[in-house]
N, C-alpha and C. Protein backbone atom coordinates (compact mmCIF):
# COMPACT_ATOMS: atom_id res chain seq x y z
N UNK A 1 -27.18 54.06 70.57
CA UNK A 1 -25.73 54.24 70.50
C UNK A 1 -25.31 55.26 71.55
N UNK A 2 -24.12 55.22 72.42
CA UNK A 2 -23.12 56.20 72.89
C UNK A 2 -22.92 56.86 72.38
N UNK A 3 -22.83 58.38 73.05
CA UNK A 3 -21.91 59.38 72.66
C UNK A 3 -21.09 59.16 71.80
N UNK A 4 -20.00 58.60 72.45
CA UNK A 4 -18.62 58.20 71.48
C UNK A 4 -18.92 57.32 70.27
N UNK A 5 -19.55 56.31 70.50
CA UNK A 5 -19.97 55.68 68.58
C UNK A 5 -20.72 56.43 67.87
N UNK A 6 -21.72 57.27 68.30
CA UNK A 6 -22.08 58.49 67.34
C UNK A 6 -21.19 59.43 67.17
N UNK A 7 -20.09 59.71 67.78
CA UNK A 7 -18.92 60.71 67.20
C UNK A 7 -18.30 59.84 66.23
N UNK A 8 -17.99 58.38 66.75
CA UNK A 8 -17.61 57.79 65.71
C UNK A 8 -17.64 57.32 64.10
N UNK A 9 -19.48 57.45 64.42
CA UNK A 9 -20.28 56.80 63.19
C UNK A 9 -20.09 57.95 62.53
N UNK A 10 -19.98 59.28 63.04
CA UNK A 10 -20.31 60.55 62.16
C UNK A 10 -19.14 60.80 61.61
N UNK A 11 -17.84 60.35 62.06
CA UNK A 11 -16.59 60.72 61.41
C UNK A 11 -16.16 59.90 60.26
N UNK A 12 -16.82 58.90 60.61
CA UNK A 12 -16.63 57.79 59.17
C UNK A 12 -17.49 58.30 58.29
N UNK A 13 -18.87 58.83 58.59
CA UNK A 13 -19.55 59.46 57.29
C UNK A 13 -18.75 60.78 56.73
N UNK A 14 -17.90 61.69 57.63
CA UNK A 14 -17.59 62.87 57.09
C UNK A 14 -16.34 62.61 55.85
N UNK A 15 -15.54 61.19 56.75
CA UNK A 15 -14.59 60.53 55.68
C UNK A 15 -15.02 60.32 54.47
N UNK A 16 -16.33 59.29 54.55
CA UNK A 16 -16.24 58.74 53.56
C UNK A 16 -17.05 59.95 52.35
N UNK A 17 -17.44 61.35 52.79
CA UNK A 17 -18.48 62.29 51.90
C UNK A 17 -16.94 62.63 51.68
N UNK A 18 -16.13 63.00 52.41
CA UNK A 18 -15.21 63.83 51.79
C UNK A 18 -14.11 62.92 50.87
N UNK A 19 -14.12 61.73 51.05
CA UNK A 19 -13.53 61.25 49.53
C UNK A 19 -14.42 61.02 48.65
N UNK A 20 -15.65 60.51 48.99
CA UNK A 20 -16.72 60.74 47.79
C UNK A 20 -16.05 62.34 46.63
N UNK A 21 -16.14 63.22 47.21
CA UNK A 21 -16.12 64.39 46.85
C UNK A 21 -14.98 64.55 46.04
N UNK A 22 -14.27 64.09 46.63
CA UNK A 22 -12.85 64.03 45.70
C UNK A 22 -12.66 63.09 44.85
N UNK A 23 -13.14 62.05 45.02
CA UNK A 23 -13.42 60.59 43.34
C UNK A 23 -14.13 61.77 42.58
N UNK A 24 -15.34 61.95 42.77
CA UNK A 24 -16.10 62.67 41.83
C UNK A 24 -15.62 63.70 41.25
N UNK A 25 -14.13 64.54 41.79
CA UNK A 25 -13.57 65.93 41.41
C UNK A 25 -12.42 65.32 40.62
N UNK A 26 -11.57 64.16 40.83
CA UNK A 26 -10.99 63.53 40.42
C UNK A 26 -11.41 63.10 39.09
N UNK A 27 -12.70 61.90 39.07
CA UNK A 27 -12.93 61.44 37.18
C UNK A 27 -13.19 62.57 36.75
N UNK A 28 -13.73 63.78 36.44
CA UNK A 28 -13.80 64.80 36.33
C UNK A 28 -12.73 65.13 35.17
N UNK A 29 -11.70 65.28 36.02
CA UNK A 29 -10.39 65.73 35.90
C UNK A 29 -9.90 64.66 34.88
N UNK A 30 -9.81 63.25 34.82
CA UNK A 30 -9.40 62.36 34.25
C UNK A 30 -10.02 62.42 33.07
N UNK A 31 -11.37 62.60 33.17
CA UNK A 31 -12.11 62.98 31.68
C UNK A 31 -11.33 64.12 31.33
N UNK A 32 -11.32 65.05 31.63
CA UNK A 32 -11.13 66.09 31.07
C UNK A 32 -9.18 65.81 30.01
N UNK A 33 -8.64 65.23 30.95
CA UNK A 33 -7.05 65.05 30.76
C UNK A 33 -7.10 64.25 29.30
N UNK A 34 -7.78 63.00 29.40
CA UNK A 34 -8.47 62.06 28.54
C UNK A 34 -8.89 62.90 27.22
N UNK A 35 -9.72 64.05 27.41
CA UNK A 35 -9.97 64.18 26.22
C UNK A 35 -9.07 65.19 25.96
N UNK A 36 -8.51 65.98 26.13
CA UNK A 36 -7.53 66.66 25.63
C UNK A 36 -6.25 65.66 25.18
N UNK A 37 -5.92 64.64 25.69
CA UNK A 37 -5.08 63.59 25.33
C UNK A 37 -3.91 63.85 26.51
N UNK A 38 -3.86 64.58 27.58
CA UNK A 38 -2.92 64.91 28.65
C UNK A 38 -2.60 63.48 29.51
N UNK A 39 -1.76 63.73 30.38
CA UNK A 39 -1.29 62.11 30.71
C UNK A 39 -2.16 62.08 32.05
N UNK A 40 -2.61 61.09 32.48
CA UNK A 40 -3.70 60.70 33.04
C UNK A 40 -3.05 59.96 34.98
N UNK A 41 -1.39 59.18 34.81
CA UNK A 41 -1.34 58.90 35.55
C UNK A 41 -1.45 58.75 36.74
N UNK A 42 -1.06 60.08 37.61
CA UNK A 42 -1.20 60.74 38.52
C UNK A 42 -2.13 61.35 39.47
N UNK A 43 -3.21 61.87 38.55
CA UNK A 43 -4.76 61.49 38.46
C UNK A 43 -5.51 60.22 38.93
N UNK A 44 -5.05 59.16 38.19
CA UNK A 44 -5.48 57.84 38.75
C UNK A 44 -4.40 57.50 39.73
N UNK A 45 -3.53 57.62 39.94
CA UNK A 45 -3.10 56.65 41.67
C UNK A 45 -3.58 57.88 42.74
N UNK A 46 -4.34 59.24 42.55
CA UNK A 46 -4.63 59.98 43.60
C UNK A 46 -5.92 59.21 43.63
N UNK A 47 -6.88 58.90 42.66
CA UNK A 47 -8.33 57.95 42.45
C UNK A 47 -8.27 56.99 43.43
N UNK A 48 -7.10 56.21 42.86
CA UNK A 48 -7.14 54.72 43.79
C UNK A 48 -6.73 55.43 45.36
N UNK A 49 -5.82 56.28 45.45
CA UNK A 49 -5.87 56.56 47.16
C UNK A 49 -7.56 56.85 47.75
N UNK A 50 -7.78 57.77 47.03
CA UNK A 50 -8.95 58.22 47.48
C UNK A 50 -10.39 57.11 47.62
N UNK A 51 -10.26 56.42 46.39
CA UNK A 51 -11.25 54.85 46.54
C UNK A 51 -10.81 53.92 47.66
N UNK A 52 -9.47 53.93 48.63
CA UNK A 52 -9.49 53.31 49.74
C UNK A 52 -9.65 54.22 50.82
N UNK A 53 -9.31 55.38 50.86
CA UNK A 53 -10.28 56.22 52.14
C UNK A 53 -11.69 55.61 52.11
N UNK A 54 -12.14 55.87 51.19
CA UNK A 54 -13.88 55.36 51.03
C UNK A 54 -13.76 53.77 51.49
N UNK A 55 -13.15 53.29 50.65
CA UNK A 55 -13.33 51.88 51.24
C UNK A 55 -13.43 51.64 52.96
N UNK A 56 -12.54 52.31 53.54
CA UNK A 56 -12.08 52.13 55.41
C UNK A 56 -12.92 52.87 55.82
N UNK A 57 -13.73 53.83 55.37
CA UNK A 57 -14.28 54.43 56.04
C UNK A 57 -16.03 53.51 56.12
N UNK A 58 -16.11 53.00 55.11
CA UNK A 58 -17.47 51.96 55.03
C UNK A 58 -17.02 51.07 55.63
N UNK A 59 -15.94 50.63 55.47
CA UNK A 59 -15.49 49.07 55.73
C UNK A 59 -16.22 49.45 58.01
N UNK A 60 -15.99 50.71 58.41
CA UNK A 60 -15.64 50.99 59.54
C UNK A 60 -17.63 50.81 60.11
N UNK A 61 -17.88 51.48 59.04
CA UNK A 61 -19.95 51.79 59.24
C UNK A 61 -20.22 50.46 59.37
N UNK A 62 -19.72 49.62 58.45
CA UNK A 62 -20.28 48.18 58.02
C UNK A 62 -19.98 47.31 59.37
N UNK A 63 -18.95 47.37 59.73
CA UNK A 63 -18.98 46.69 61.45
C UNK A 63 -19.48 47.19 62.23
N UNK A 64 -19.95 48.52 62.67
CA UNK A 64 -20.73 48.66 62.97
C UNK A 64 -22.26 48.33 63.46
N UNK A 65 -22.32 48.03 61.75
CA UNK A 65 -23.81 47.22 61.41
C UNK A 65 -23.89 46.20 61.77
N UNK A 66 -22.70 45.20 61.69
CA UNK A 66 -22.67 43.89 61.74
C UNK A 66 -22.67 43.34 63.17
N UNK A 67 -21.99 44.26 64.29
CA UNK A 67 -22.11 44.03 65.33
C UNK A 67 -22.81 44.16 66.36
N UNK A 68 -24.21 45.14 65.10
CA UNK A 68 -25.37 45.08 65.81
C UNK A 68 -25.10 46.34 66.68
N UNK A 69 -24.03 47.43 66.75
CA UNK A 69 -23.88 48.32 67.73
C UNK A 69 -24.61 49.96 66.98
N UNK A 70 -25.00 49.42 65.69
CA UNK A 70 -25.16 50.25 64.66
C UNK A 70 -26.76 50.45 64.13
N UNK A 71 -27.83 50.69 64.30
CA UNK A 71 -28.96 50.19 63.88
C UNK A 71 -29.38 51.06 62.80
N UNK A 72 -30.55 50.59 62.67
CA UNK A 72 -31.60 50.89 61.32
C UNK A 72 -31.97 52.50 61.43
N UNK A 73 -31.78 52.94 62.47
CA UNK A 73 -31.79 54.34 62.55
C UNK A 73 -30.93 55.14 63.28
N UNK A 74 -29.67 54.73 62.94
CA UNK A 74 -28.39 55.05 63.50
C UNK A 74 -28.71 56.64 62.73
N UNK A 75 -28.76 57.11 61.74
CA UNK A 75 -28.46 58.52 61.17
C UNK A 75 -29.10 59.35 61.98
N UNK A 76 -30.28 59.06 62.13
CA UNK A 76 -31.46 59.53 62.78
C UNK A 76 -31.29 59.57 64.51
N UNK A 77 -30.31 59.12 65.26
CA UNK A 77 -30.22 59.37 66.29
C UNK A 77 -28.76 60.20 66.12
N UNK A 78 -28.09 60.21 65.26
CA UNK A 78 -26.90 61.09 65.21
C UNK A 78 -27.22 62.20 64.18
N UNK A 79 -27.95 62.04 63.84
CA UNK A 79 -28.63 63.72 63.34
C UNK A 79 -28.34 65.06 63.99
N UNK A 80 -28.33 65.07 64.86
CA UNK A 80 -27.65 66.50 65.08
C UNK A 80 -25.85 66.94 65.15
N UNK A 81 -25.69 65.94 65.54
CA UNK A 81 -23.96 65.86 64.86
C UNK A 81 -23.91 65.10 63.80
N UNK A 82 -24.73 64.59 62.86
CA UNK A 82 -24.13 64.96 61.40
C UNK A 82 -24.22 66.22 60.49
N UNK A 83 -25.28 67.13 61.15
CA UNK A 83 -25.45 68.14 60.68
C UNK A 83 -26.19 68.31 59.18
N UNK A 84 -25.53 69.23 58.65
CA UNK A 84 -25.62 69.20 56.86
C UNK A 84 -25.49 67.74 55.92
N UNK A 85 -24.78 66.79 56.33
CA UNK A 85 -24.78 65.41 56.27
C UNK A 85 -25.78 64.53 56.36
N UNK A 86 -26.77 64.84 57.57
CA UNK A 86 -27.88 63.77 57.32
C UNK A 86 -28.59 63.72 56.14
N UNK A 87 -28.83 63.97 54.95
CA UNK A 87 -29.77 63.97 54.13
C UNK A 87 -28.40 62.78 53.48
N UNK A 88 -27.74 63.08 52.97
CA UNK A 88 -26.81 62.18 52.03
C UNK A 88 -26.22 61.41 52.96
N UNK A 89 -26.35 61.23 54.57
CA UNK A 89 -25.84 60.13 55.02
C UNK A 89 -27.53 58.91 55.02
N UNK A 90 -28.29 59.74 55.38
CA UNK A 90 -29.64 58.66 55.69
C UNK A 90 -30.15 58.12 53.88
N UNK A 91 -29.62 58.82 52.92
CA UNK A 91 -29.31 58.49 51.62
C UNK A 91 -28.63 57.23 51.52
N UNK A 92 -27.49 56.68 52.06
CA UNK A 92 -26.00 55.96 51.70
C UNK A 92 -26.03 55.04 52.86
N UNK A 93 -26.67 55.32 53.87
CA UNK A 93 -26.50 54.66 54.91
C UNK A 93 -27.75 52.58 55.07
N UNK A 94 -29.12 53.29 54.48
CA UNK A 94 -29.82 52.13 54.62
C UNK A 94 -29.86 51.32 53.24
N UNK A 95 -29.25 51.30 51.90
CA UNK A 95 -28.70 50.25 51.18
C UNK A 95 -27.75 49.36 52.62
N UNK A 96 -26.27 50.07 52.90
CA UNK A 96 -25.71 49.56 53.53
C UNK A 96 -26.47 48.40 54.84
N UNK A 97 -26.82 48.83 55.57
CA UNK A 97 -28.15 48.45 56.50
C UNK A 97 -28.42 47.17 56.00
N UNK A 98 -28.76 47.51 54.76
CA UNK A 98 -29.88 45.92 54.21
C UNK A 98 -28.55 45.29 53.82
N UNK A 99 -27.86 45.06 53.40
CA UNK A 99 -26.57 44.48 52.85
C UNK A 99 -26.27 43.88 54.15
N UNK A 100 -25.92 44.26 55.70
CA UNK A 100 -25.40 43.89 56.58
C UNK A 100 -25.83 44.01 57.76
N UNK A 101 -26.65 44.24 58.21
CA UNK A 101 -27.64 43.67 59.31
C UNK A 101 -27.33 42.62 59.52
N UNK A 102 -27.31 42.65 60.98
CA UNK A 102 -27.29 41.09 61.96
C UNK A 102 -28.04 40.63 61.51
N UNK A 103 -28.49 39.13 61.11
CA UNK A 103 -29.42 37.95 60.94
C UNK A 103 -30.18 38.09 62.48
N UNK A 104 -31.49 38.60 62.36
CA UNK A 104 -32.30 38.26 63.26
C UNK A 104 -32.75 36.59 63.84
C-alpha cells in the first residue's frame, strides 16, 4: 500500500475504534436508564448514529479488501501509524479479510 491508503486505512480504523467506544459507553448507559426505568430515547438514536459511523467506516476497510488494494497484512505494514491501535486493529481486521478477499 501507499502512503496515502495507509493514512487512509488508519483513519477508518481510528473511526471505526472510536465509535466502537462510544456503542459500548452508550448500551452501558441504556442499561443503566433501563434499569432505573429512565427514558431511554435519546440514548438510542445517539446508538443508531454511532452504529452508522461504524458501519462507513468498515463499509470503507471492506473496499479496500475487495479491491484487492488492501491485503492480508495491511495492519502490519501500517503499524507504525496505527500506533496503540494495532493490537485491536490486527484483532478486527482479519475476520474482515476472510469475509472479503478478492477470489483468487
Amino acid at each position: 500500500m501507499d502512503l496515502n491508503t495507509q493514512k487512509r486505512f488508519v483513519r477508518c480504523w481510528q473511526s471505526e475504534h472510536q465509535a466502537t467506544m462510544k456503542i459500548l459507553a452508550l448500551l452501558k448507559k441504556i442499561e443503566e436508564a433501563e434499569f432505573t426505568e429512565q427514558p431511554t430515547g435519546r440514548l438510542k438514536n445517539s446508538l443508531n448514529h454511532w452504529y452508522q459511523k461504524q458501519d462507513q467506516a468498515c463499509q470503507t476497510v471492506i473496499q479496500l479488501i475487495e479491491q484487492g488494494i488492501s491485503g492480508e497484512d495491511a495492519p502490519s505494514q501500517c503499524g507504525e501509524l496505527l500506533g496503540k491501535l494495532r493490537g485491536y486493529v490486527e484483532d478486527c481486521y482479519y475476520p474482515l479479510w476472510e469475509d472479503y478477499r478478492p477470489e483468487s
